[in-house]
C-alpha atoms as a PDB file:
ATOM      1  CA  UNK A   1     282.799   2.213  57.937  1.00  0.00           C
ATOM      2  CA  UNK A   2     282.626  -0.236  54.985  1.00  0.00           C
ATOM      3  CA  UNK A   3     280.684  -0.182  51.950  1.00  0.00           C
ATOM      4  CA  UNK A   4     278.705  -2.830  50.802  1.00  0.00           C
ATOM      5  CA  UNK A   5     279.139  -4.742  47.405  1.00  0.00           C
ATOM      6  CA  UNK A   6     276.904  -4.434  45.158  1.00  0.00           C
ATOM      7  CA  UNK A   7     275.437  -7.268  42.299  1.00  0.00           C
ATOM      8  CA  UNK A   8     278.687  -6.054  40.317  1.00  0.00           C
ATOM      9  CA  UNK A   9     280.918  -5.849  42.677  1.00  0.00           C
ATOM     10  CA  UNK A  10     281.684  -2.045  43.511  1.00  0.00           C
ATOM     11  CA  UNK A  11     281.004  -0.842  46.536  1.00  0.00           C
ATOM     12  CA  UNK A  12     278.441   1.248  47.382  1.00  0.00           C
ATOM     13  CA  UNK A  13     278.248   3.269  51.276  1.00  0.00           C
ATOM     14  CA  UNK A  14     274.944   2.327  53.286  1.00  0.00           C
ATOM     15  CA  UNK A  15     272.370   5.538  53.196  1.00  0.00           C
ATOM     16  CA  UNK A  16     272.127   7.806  56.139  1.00  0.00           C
ATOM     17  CA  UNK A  17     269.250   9.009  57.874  1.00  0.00           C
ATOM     18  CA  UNK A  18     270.398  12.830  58.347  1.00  0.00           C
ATOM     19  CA  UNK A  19     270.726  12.774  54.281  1.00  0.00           C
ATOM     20  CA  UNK A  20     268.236  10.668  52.829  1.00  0.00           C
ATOM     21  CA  UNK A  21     265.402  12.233  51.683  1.00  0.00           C
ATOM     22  CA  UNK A  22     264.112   9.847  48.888  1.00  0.00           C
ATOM     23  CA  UNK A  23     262.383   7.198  51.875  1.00  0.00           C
ATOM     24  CA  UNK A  24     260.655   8.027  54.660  1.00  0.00           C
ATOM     25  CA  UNK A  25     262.664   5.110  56.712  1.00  0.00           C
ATOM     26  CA  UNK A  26     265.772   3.078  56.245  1.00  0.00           C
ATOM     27  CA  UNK A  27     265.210  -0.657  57.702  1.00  0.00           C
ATOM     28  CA  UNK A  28     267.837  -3.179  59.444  1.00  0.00           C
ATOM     29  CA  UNK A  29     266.687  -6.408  60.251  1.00  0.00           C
ATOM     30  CA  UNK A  30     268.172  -9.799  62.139  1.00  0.00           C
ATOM     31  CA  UNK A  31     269.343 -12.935  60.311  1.00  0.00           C
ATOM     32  CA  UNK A  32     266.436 -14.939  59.236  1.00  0.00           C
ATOM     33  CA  UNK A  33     264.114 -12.083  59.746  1.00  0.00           C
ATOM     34  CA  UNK A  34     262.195 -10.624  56.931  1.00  0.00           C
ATOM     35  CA  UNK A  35     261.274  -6.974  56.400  1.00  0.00           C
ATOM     36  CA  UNK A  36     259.393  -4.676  57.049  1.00  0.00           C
ATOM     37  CA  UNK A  37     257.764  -6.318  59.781  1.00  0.00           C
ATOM     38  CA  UNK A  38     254.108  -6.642  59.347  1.00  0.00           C
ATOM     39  CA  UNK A  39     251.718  -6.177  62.682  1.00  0.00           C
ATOM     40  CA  UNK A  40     249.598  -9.458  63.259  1.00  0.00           C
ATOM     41  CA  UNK A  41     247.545 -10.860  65.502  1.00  0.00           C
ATOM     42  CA  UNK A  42     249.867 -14.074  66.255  1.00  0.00           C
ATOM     43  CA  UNK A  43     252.935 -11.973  66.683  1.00  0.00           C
ATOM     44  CA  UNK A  44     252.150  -8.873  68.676  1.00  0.00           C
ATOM     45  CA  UNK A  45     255.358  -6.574  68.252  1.00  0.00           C
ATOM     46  CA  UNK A  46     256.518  -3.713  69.943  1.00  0.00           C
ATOM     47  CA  UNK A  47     259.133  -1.486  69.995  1.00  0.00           C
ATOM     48  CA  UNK A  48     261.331   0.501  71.809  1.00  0.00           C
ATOM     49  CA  UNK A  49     261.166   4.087  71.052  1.00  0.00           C
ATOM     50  CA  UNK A  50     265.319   6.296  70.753  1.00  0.00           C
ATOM     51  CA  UNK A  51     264.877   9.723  69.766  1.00  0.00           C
ATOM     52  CA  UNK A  52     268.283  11.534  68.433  1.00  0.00           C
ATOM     53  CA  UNK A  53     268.780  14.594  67.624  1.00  0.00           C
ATOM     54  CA  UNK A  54     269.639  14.409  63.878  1.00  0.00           C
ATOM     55  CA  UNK A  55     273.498  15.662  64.224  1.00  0.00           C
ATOM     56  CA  UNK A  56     273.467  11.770  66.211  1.00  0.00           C
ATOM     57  CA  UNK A  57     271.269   9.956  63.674  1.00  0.00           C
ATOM     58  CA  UNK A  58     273.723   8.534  61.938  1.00  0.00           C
ATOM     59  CA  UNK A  59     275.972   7.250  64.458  1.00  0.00           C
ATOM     60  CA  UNK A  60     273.065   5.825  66.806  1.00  0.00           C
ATOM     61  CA  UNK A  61     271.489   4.680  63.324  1.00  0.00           C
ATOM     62  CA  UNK A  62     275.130   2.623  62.880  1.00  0.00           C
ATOM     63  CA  UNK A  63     275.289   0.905  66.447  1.00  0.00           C
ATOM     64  CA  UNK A  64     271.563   0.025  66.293  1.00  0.00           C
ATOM     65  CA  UNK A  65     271.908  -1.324  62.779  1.00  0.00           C
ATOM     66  CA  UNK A  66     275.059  -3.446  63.082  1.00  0.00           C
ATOM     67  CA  UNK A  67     273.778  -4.681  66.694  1.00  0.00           C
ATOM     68  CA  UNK A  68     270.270  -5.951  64.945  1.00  0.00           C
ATOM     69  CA  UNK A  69     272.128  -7.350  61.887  1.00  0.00           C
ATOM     70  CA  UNK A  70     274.512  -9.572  64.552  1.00  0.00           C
ATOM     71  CA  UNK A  71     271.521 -10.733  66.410  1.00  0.00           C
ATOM     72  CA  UNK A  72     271.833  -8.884  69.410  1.00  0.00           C
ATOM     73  CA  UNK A  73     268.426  -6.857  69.779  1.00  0.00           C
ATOM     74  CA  UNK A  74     264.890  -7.798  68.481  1.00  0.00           C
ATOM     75  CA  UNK A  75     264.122  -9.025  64.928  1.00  0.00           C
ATOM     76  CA  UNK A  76     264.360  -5.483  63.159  1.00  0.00           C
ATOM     77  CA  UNK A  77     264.778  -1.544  63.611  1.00  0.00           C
ATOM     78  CA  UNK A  78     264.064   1.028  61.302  1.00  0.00           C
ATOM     79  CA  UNK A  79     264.956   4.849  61.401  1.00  0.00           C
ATOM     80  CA  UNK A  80     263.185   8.005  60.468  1.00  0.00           C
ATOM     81  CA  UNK A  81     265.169  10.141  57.391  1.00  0.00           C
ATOM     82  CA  UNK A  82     264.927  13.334  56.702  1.00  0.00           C
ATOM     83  CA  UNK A  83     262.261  12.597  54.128  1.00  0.00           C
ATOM     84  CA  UNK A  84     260.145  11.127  57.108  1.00  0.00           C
ATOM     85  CA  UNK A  85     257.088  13.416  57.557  1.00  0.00           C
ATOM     86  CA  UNK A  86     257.806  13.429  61.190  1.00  0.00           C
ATOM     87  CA  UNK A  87     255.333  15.133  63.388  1.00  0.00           C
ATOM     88  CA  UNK A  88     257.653  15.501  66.328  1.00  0.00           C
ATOM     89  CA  UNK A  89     260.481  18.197  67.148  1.00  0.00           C
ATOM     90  CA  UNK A  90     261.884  18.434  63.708  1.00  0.00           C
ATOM     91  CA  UNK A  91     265.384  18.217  64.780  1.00  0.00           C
ATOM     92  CA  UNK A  92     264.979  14.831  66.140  1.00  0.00           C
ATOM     93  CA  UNK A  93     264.002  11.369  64.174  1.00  0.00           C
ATOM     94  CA  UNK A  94     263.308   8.185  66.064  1.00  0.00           C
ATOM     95  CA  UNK A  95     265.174   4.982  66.025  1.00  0.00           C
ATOM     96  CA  UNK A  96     262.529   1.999  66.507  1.00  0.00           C
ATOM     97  CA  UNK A  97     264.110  -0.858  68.177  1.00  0.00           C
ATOM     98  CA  UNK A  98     261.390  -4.316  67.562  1.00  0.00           C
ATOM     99  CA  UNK A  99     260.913  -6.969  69.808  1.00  0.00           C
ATOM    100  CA  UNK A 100     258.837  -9.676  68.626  1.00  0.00           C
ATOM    101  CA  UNK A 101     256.176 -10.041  70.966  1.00  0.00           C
ATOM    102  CA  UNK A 102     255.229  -7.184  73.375  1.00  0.00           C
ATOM    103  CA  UNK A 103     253.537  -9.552  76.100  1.00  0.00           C
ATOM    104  CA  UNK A 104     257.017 -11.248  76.636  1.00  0.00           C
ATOM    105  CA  UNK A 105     258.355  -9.021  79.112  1.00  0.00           C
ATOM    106  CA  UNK A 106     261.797 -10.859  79.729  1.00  0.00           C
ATOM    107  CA  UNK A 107     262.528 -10.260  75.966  1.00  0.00           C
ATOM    108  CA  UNK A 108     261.325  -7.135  76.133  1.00  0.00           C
ATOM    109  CA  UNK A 109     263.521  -6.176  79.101  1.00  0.00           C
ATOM    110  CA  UNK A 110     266.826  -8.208  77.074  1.00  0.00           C
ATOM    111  CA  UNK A 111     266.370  -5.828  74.522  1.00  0.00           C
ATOM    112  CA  UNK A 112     266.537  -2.752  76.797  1.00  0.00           C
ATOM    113  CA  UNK A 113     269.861  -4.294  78.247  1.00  0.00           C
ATOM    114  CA  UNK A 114     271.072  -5.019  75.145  1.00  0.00           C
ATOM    115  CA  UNK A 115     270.627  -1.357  74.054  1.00  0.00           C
ATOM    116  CA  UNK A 116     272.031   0.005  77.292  1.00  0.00           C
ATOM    117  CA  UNK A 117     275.196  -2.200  76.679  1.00  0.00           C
ATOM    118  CA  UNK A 118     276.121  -0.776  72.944  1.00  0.00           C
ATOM    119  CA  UNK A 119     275.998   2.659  75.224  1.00  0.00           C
ATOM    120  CA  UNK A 120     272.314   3.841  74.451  1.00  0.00           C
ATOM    121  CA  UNK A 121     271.699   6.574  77.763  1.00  0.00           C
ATOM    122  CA  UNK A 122     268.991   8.614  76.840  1.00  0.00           C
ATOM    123  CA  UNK A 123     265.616   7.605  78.058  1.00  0.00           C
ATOM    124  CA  UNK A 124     263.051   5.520  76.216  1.00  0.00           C
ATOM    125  CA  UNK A 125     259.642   5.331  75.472  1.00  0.00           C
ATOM    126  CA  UNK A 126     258.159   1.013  74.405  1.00  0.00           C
ATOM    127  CA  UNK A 127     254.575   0.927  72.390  1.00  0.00           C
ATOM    128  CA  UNK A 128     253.067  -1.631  70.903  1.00  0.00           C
ATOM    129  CA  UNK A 129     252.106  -1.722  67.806  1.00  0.00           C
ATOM    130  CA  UNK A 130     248.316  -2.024  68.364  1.00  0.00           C
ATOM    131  CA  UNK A 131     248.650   1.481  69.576  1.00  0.00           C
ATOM    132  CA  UNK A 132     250.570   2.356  66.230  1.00  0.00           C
ATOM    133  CA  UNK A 133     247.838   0.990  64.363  1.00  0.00           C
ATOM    134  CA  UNK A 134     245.148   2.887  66.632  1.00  0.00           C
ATOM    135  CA  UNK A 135     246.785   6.076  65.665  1.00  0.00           C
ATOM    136  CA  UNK A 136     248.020   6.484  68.755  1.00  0.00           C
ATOM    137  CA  UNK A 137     251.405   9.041  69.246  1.00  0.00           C
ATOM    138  CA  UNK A 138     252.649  11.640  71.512  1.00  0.00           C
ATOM    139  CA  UNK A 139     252.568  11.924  75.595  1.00  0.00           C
ATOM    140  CA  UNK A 140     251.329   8.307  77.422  1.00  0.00           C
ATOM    141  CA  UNK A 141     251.041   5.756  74.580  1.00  0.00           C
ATOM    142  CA  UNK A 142     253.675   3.928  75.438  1.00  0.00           C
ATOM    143  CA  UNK A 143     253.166   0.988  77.292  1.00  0.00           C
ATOM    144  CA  UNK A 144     256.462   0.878  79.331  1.00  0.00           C
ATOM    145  CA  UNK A 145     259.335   3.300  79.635  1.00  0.00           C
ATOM    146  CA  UNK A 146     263.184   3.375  80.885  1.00  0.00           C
ATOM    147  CA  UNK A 147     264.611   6.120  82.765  1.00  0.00           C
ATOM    148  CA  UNK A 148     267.934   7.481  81.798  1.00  0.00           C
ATOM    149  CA  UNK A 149     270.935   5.395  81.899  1.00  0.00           C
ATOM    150  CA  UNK A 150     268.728   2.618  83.747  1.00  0.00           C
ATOM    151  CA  UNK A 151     267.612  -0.818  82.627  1.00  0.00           C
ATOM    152  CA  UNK A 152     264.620  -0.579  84.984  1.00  0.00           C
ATOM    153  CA  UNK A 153     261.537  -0.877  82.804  1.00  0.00           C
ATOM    154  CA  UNK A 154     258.526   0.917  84.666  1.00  0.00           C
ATOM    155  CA  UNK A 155     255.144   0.085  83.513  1.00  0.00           C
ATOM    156  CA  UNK A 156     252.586   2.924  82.240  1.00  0.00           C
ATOM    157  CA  UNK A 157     248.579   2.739  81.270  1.00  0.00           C
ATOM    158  CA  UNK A 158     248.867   3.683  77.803  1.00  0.00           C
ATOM    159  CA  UNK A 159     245.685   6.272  77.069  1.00  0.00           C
ATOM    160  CA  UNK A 160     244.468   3.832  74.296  1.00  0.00           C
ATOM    161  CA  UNK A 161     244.068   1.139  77.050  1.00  0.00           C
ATOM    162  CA  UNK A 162     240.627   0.115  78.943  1.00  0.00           C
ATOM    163  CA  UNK A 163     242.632  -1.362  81.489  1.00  0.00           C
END
C-alpha cells in the first residue's frame, strides 16, 4: 500500500485501526464531502453497520476506505481503533459505512451492493442516526439488515420506533 505525502514531501503510511490507540476513530470520506459528518434534520444519515474481528480491521478498513475515497459507497465511513471505548465483543470494532439520507431506500440498497461487490460477506446491521443520537445500541436498533452474502435488505421495527 502507498504512503501518503505529507506538507514536506516524505511520505508518511495511513494509521491502522488494530494499532491506533491515540483516536477513538479514523474517518474516510468521498470527494466533495466534508468530515465528520454531522446528524441534521435536513439530511437524515444512516449507516451500514460491518463488524470485523480486529486481525481483519485493517484490511476491511483499506477496501472500505479506498472504495469511499473513489466515490463508490455513501459520503463517508469511519472505523473504530483500538483506542475506541467499544462496548461490544472486544475483539471486534465496527466499520460504519454512511449513506446520506436513510429514507432513500434505493441509495440505501446501492450502497449494500456496492459493499457486496468489493467482497464484503458477513452480515449487516443499517441504523439511523436518530437512533445513535437516542442512545440507542445493541440487539433491534437497526432499522434494516442484510443476511449473509445477500443484497436483500429486510426491514426491522427498530425498539426506539413508535411505529
Amino acid at each position: 500500500m502507498h504512503g501518503h505525502a505529507t506538507r514536506t514531501g516524505q511520505h508518511r503510511h495511513p494509521a491502522a485501526p488494530s494499532t491506533t490507540t491515540t483516536t477513538p476513530w479514523l474517518w474516510a470520506s468521498a470527494p466533495g464531502t466534508v468530515l465528520p459528518l454531522r446528524e441534521a434534520p435536513v439530511t437524515p444519515h444512516g449507516k451500514w453497520l460491518w463488524f470485523l474481528p480486529v486481525r481483519a480491521l485493517d484490511a476491511g478498513w483499506r477496501l472500505v476506505k479506498q472504495a469511499v475515497e473513489d466515490g463508490k459507497l455513501g459520503p463517508g465511513a469511519k472505523v473504530a481503533t483500538l483506542g475506541n471505548p467499544f462496548d461490544g465483543d472486544p475483539t471486534r470494532r465496527p466499520v460504519i459505512v454512511y449513506t446520506a439520507d436513510c429514507t432513500d431506500e434505493a441509495d440505501v440498497h446501492r450502497v449494500l451492493v456496492a459493499l457486496r461487490a468489493l467482497g464484503v460477506k458477513d452480515a449487516l446491521a443499517y441504523k439511523t442516526d436518530e437512533a445513535t443520537e437516542l442512545g440507542e445500541y445493541g440487539h433491534r436498533t437497526s432499522l434494516y439488515t442484510s443476511p449473509v452474502g445477500t443484497t436483500k435488505v429486510v426491514r426491522r421495527t427498530p425498539r426506539y420506533s413508535t411505529a
